[in-house]
Protein backbone atom coordinates (compact mmCIF):
# COMPACT_ATOMS: atom_id res chain seq x y z
CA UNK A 1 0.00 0.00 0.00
CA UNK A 2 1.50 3.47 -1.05
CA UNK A 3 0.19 6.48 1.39
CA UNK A 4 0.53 10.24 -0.12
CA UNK A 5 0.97 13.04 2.42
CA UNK A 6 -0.27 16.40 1.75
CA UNK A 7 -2.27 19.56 2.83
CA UNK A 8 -5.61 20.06 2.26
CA UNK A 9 -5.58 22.68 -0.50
CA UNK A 10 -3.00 20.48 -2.38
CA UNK A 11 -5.70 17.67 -3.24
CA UNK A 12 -7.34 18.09 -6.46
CA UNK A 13 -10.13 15.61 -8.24
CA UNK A 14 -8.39 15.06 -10.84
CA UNK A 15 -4.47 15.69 -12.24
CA UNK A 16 -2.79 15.18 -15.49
CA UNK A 17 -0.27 11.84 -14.74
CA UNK A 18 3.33 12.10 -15.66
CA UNK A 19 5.24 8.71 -16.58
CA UNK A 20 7.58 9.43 -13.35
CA UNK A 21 4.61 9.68 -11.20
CA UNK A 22 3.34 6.78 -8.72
CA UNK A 23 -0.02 6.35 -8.13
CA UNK A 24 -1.38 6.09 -4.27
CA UNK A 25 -4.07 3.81 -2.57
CA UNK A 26 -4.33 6.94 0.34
CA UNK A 27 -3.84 10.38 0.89
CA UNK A 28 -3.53 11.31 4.12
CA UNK A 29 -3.93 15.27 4.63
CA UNK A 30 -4.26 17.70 7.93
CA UNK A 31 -8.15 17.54 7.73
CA UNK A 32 -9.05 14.09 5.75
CA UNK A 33 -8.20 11.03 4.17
CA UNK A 34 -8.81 9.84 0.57
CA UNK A 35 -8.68 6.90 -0.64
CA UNK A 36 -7.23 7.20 -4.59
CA UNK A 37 -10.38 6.57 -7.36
CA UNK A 38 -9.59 3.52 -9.34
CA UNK A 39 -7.42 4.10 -12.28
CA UNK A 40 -9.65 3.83 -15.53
């Protein structure tokens, strides 16, 4: 399981992915946690 820290403001619905980035099963900010929508 891969966890993603962040702030709040920093979590957006949706990003453009980069082939270095690393998807997440959780994002753990200061006010919530997310768990990652299923890649399509």
């Amino acid at each position: 399981m891969k966890i993603g820290v962040a702030y709040d403001f920093q979590v957006f619905d949706e990003i453009e992915c980069e082939p270095h980035d690393v998807r997440v099963d959780l994002v753990i900010t200061d006010k919530a946690i997310y768990a990652a929508a299923k890649k399509r």
